[in-house]
PDB file of N, CA and C in Angstrom:
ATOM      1  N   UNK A   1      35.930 -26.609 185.121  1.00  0.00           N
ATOM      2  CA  UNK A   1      34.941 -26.581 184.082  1.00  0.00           C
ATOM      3  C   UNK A   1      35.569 -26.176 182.740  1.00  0.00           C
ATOM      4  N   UNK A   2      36.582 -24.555 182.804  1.00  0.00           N
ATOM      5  CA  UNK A   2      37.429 -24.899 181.627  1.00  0.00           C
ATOM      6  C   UNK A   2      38.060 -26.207 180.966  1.00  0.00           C
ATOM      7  N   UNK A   3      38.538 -26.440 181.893  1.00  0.00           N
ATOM      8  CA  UNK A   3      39.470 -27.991 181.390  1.00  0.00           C
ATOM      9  C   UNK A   3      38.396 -29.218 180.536  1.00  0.00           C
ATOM     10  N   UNK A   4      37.177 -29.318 181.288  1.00  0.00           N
ATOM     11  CA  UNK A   4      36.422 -30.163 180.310  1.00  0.00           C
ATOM     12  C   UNK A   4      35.841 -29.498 179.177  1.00  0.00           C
ATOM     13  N   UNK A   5      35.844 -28.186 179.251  1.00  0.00           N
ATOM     14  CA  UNK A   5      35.515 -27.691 177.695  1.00  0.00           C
ATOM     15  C   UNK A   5      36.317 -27.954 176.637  1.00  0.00           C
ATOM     16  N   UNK A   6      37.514 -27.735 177.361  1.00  0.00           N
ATOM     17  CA  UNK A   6      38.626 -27.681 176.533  1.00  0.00           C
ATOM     18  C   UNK A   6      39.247 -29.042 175.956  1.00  0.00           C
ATOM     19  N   UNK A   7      39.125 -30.222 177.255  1.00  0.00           N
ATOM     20  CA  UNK A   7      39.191 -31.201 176.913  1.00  0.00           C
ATOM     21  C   UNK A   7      37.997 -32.175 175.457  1.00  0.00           C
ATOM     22  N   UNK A   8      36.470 -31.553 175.917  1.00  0.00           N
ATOM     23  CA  UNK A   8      36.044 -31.956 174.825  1.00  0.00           C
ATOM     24  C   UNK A   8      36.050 -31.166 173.336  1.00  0.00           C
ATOM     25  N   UNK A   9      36.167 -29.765 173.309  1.00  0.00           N
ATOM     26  CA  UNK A   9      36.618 -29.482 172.150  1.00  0.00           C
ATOM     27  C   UNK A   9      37.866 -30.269 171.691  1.00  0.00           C
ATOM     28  N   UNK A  10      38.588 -30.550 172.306  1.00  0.00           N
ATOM     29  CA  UNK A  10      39.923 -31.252 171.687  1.00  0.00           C
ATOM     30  C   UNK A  10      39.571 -32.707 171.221  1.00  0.00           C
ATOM     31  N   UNK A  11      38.482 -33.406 172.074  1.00  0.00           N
ATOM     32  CA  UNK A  11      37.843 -34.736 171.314  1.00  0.00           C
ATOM     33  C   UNK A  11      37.293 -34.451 169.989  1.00  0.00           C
ATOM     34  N   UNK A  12      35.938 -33.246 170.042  1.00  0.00           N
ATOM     35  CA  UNK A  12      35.434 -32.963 169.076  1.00  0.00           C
ATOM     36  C   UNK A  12      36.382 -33.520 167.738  1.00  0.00           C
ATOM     37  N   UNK A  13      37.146 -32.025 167.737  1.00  0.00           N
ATOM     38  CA  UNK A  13      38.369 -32.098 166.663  1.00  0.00           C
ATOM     39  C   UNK A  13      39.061 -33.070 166.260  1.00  0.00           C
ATOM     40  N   UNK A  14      39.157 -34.200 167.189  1.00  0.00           N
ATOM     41  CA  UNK A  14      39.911 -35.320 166.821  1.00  0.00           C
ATOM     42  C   UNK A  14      39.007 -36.299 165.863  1.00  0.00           C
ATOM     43  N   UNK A  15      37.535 -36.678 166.858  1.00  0.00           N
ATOM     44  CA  UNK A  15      36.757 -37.362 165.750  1.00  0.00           C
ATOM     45  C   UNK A  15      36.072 -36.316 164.433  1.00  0.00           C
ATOM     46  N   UNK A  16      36.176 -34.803 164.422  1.00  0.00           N
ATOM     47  CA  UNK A  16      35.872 -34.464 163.169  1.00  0.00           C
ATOM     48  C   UNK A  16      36.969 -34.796 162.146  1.00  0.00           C
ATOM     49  N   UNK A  17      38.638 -34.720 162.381  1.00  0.00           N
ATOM     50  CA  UNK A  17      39.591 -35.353 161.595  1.00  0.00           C
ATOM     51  C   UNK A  17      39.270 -36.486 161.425  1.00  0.00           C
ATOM     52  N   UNK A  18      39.184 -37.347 162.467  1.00  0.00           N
ATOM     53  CA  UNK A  18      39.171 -38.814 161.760  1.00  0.00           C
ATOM     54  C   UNK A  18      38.006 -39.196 160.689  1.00  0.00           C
ATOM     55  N   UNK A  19      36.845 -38.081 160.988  1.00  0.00           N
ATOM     56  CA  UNK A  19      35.749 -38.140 159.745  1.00  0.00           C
ATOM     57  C   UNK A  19      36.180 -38.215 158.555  1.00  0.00           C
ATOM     58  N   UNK A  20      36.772 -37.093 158.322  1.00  0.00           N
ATOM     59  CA  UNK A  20      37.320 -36.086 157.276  1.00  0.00           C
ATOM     60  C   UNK A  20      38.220 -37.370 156.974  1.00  0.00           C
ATOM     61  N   UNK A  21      38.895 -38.004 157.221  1.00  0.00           N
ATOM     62  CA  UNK A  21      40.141 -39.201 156.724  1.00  0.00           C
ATOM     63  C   UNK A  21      39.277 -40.109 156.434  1.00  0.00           C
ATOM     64  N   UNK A  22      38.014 -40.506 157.270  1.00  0.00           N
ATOM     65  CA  UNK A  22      37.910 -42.033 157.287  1.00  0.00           C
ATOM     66  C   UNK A  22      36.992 -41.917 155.796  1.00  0.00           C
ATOM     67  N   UNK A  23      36.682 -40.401 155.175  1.00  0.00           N
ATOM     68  CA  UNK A  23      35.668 -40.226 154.102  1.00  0.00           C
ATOM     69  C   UNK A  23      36.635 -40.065 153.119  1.00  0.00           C
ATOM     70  N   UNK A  24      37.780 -39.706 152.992  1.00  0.00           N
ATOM     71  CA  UNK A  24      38.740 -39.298 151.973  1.00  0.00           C
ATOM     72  C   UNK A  24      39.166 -41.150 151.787  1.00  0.00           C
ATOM     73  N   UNK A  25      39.392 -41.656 152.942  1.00  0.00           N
ATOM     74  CA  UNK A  25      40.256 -42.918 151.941  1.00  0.00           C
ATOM     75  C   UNK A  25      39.093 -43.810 151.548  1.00  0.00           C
ATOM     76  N   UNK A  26      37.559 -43.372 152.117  1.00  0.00           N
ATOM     77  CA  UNK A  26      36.649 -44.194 151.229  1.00  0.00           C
ATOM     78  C   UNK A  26      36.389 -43.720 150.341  1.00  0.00           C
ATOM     79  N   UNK A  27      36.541 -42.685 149.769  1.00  0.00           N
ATOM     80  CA  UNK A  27      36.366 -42.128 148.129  1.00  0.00           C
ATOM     81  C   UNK A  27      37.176 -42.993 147.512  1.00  0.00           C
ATOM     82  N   UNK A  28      38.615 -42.688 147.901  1.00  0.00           N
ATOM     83  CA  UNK A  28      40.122 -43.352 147.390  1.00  0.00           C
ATOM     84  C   UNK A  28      39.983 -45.201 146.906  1.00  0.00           C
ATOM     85  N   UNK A  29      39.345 -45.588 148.352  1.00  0.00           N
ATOM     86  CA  UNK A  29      39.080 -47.169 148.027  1.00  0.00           C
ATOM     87  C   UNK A  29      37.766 -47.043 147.021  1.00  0.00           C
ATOM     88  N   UNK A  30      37.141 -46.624 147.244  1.00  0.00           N
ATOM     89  CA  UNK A  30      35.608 -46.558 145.938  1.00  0.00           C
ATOM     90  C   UNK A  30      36.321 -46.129 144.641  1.00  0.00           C
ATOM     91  N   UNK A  31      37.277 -45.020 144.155  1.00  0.00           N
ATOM     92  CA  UNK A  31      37.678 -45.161 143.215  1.00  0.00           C
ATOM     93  C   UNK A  31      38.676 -45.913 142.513  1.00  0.00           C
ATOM     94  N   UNK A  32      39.376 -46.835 143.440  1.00  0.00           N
ATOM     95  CA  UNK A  32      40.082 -47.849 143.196  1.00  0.00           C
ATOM     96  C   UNK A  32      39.258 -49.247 142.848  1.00  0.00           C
ATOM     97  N   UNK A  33      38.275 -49.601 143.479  1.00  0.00           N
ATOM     98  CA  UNK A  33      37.558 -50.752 143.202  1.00  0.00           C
ATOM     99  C   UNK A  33      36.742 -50.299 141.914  1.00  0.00           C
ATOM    100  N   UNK A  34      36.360 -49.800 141.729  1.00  0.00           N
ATOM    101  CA  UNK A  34      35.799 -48.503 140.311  1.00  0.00           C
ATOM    102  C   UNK A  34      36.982 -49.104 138.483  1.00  0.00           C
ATOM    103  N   UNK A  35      38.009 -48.795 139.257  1.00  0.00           N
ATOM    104  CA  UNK A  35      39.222 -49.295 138.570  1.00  0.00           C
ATOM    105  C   UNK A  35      39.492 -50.356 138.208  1.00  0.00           C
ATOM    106  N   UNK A  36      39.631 -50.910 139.393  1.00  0.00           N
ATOM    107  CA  UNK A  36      39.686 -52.522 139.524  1.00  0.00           C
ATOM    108  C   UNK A  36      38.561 -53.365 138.467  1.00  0.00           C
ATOM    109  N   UNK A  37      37.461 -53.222 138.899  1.00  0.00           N
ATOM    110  CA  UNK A  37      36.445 -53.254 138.723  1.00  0.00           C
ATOM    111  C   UNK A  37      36.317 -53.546 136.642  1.00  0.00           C
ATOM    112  N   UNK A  38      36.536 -52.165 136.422  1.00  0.00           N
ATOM    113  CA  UNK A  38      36.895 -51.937 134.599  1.00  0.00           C
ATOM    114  C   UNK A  38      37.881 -52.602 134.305  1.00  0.00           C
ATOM    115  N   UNK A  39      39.162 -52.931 134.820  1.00  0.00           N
ATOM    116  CA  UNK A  39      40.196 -53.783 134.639  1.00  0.00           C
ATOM    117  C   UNK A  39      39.782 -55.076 134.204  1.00  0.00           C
ATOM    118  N   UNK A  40      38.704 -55.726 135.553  1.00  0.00           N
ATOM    119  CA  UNK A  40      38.431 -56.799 135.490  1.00  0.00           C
ATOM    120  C   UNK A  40      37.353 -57.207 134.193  1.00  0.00           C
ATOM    121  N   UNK A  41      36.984 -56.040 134.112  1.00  0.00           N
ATOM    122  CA  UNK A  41      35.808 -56.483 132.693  1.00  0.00           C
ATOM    123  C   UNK A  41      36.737 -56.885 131.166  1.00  0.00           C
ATOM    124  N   UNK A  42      37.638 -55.379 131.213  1.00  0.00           N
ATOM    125  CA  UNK A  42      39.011 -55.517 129.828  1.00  0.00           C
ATOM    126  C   UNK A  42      39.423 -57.021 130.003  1.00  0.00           C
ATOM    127  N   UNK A  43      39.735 -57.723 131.114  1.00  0.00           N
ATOM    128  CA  UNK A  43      40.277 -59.033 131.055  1.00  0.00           C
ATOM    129  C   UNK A  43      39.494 -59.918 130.907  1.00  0.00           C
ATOM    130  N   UNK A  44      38.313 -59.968 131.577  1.00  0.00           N
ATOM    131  CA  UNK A  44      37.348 -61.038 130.591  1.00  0.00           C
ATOM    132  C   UNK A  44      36.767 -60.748 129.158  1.00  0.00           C
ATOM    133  N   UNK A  45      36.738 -59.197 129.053  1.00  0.00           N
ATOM    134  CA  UNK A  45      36.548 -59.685 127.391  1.00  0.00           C
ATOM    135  C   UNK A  45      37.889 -59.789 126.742  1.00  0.00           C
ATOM    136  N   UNK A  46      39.097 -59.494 126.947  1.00  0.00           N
ATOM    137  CA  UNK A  46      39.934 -60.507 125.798  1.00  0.00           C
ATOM    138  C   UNK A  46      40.055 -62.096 126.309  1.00  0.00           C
ATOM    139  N   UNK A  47      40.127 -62.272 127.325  1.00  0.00           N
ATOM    140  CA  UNK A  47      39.932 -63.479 127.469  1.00  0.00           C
ATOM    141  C   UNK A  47      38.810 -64.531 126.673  1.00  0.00           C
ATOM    142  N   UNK A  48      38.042 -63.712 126.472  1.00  0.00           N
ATOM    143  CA  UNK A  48      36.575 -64.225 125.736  1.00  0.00           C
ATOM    144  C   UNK A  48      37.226 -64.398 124.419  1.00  0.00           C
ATOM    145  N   UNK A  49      37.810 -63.287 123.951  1.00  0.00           N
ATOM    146  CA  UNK A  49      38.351 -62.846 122.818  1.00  0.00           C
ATOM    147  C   UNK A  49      39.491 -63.802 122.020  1.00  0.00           C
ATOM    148  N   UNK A  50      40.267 -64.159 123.178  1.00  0.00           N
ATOM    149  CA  UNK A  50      41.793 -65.202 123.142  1.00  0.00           C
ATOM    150  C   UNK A  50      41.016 -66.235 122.677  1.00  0.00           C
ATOM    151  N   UNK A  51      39.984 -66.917 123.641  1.00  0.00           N
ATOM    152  CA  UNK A  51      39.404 -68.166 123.283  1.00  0.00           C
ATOM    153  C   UNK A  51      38.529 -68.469 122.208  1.00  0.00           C
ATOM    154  N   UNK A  52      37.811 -67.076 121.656  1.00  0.00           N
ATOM    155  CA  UNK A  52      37.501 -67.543 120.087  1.00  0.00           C
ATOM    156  C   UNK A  52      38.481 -67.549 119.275  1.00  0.00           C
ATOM    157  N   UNK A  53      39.677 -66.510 119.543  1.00  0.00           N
ATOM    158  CA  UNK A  53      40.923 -66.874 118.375  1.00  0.00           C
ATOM    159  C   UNK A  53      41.145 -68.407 118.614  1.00  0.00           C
ATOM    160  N   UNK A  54      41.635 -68.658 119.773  1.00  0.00           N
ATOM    161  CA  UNK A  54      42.145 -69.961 119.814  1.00  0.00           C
ATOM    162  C   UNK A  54      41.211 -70.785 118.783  1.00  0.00           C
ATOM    163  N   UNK A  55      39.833 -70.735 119.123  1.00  0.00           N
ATOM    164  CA  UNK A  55      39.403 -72.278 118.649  1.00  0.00           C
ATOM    165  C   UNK A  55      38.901 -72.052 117.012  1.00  0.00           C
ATOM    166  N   UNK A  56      39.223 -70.768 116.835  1.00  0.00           N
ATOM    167  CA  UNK A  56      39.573 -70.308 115.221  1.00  0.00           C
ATOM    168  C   UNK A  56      40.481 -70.960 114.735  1.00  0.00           C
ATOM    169  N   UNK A  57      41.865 -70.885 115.537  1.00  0.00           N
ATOM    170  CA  UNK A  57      43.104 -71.195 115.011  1.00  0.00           C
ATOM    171  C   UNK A  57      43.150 -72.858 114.440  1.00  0.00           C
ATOM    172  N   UNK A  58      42.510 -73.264 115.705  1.00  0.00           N
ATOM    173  CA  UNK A  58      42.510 -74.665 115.790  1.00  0.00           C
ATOM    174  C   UNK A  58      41.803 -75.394 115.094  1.00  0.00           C
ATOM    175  N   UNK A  59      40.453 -75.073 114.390  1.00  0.00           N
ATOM    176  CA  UNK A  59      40.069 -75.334 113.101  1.00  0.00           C
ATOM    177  C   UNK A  59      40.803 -76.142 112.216  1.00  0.00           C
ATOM    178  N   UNK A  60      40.060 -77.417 112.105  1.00  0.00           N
ATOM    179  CA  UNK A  60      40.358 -78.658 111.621  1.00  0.00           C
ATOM    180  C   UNK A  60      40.446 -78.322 109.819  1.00  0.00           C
ATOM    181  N   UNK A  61      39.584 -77.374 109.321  1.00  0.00           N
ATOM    182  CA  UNK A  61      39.382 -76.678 107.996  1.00  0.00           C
ATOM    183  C   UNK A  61      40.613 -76.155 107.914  1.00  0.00           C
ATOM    184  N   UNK A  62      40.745 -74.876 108.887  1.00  0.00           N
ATOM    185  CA  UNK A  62      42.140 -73.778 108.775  1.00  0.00           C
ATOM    186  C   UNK A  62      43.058 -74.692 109.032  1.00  0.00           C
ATOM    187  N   UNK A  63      43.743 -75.571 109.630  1.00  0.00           N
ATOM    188  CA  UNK A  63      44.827 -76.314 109.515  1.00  0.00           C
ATOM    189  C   UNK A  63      45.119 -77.033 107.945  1.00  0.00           C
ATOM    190  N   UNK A  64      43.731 -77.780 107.681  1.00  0.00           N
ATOM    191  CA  UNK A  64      43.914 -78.494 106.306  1.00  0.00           C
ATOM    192  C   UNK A  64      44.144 -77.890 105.389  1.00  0.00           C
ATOM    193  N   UNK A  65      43.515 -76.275 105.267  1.00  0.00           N
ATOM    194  CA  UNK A  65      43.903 -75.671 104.244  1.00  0.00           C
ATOM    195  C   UNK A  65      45.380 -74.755 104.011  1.00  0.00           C
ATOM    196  N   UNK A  66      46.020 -75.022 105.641  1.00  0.00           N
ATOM    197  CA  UNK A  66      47.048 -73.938 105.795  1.00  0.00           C
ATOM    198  C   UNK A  66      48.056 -75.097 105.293  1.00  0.00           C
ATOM    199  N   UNK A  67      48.100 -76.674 105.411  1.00  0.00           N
ATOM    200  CA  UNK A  67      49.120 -77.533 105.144  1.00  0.00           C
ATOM    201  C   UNK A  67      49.014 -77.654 103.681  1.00  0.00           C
ATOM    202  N   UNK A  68      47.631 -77.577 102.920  1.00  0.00           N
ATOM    203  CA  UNK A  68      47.670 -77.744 101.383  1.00  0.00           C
ATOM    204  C   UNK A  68      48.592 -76.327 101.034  1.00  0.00           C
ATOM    205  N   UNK A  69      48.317 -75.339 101.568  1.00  0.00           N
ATOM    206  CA  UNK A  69      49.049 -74.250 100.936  1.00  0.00           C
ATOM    207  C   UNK A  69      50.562 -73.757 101.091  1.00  0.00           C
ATOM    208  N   UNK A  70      50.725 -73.984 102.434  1.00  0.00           N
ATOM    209  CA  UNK A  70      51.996 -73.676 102.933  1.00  0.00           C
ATOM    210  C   UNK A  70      52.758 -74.569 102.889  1.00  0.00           C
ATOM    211  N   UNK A  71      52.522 -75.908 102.981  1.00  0.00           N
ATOM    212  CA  UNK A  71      53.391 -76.861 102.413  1.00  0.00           C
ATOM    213  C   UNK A  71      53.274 -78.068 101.623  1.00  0.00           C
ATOM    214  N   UNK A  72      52.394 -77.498 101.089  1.00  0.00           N
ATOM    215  CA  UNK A  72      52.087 -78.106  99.533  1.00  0.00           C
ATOM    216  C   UNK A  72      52.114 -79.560 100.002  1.00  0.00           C
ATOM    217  N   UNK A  73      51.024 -80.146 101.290  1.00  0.00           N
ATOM    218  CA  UNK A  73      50.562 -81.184 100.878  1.00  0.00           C
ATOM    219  C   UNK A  73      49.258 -81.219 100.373  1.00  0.00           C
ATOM    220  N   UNK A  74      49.263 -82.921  99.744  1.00  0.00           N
ATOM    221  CA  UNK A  74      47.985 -83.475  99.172  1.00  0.00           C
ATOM    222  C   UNK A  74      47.412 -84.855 100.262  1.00  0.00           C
ATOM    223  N   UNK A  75      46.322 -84.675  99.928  1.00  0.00           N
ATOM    224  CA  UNK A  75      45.595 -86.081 100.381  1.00  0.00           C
ATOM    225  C   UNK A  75      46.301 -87.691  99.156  1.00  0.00           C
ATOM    226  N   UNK A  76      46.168 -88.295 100.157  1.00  0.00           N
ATOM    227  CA  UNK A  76      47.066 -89.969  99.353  1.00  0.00           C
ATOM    228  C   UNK A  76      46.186 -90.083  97.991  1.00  0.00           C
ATOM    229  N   UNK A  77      46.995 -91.313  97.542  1.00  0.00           N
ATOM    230  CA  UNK A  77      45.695 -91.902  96.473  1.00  0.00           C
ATOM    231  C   UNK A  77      46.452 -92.996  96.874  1.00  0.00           C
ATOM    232  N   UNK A  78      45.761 -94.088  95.972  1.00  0.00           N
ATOM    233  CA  UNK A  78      46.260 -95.610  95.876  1.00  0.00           C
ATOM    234  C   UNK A  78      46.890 -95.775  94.829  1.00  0.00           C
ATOM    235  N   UNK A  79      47.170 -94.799  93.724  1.00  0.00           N
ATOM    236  CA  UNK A  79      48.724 -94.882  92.897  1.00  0.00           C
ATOM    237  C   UNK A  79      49.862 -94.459  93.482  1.00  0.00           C
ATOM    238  N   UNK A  80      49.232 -93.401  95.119  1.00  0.00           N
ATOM    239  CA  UNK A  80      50.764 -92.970  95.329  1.00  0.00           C
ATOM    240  C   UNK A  80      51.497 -93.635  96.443  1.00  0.00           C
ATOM    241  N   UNK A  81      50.313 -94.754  97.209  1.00  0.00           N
ATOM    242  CA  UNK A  81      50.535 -95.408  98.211  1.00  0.00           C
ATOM    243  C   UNK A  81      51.755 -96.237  97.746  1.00  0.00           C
ATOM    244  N   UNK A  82      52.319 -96.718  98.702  1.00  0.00           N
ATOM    245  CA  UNK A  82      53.916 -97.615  98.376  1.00  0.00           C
ATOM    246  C   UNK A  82      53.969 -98.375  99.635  1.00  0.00           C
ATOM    247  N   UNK A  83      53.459 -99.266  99.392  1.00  0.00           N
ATOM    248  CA  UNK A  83      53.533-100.858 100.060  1.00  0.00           C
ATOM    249  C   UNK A  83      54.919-101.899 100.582  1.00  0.00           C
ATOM    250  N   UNK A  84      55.089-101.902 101.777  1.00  0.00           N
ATOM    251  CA  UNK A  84      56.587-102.779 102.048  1.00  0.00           C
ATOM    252  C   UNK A  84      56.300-104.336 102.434  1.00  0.00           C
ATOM    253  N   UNK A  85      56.989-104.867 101.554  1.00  0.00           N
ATOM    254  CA  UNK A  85      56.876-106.790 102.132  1.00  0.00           C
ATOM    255  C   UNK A  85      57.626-106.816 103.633  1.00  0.00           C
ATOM    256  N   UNK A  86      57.144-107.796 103.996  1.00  0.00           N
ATOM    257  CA  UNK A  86      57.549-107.711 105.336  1.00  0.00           C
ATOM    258  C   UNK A  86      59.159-108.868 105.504  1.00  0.00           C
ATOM    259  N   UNK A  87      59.583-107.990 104.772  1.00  0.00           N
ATOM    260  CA  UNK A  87      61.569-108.246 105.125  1.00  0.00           C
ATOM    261  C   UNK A  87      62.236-108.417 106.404  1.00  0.00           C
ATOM    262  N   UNK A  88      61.604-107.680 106.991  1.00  0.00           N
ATOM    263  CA  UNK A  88      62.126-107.114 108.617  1.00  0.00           C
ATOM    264  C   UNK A  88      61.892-108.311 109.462  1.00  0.00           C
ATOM    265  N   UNK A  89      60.764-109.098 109.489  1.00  0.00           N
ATOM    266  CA  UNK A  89      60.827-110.298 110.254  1.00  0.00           C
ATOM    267  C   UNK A  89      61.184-111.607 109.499  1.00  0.00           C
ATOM    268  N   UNK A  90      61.938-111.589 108.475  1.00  0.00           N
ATOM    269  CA  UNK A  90      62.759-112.517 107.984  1.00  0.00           C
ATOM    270  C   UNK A  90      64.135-112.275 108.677  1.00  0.00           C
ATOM    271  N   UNK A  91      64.532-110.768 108.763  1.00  0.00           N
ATOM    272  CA  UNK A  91      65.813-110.874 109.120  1.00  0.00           C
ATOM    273  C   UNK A  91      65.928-110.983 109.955  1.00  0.00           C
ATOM    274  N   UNK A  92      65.393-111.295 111.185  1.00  0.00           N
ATOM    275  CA  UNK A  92      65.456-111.353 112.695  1.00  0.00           C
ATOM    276  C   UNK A  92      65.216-112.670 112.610  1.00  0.00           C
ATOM    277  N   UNK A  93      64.877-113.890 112.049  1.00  0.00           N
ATOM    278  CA  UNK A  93      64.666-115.376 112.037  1.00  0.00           C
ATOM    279  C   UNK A  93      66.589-115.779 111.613  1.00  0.00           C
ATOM    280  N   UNK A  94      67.054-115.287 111.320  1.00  0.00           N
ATOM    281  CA  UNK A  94      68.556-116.344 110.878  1.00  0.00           C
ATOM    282  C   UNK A  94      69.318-115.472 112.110  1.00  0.00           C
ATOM    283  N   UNK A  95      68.970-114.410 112.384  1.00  0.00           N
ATOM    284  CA  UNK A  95      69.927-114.314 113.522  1.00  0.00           C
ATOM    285  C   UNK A  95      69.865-115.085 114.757  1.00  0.00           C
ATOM    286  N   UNK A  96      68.458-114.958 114.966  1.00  0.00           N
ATOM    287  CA  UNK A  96      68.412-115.956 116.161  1.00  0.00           C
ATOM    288  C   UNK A  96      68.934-117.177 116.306  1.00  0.00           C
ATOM    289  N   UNK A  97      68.899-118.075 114.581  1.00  0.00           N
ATOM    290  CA  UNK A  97      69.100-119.260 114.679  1.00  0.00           C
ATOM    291  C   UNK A  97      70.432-119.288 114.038  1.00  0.00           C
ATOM    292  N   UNK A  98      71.369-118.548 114.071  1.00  0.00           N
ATOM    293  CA  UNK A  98      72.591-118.071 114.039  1.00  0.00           C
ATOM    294  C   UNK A  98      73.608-117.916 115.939  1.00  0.00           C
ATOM    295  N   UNK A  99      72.827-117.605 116.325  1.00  0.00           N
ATOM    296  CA  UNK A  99      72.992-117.840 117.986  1.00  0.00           C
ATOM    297  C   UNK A  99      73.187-118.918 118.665  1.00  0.00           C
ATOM    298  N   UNK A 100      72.437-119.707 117.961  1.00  0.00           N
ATOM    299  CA  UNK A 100      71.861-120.991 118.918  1.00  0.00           C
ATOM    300  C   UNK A 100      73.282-122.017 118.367  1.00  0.00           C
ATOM    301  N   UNK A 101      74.105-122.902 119.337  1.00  0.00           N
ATOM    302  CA  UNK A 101      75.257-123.245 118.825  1.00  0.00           C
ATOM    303  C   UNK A 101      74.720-125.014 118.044  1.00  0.00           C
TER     304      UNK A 101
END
């Protein structure tokens, strides 16, 4: 009759430890997903954040105005346009018939 006292106090003790652990690493995992958790929010809002810069950047306005300024272009005119006769398929007509014996 000793021996099963003794034997179940010694169970007792074992599942009151494993309590005591199985409640400590669920705090541990609850304050890790807690973590996780806020991590995951910081990354969707810059992500949110990245993608309004981006389509800031990309601004068809902010480009046009960053090329007038930064490198000093202009929009064409038709005094500044410069027109080529078409030379290039003349010169490819005598070679061919320069070939031919």
């Amino acid at each position: 009759m000793g021996r099963l006292i003794i034997f179940c106090a010694a169970l007792l003790m074992l599942s009151a430890l494993s309590l005591v652990t199985a409640r400590f690493q669920s705090r541990q995992l609850f304050v890790q997903v807690d973590r996780l958790e806020d991590k995951a929010r910081n990354l969707d809002t810059d992500w949110r954040r990245l993608q309004l810069e981006r389509a800031e950047l990309a601004r068809n306005a902010r480009i046009d105005g960053l090329a007038r300024k930064d490198l000093k272009m202009v929009s064409t005119s038709p005094d500044m346009t410069v027109y080529l006769k078409g030379a290039a398929s003349n010169a490819a007509q005598p070679a061919a018939s320069e070939a031919r014996p």
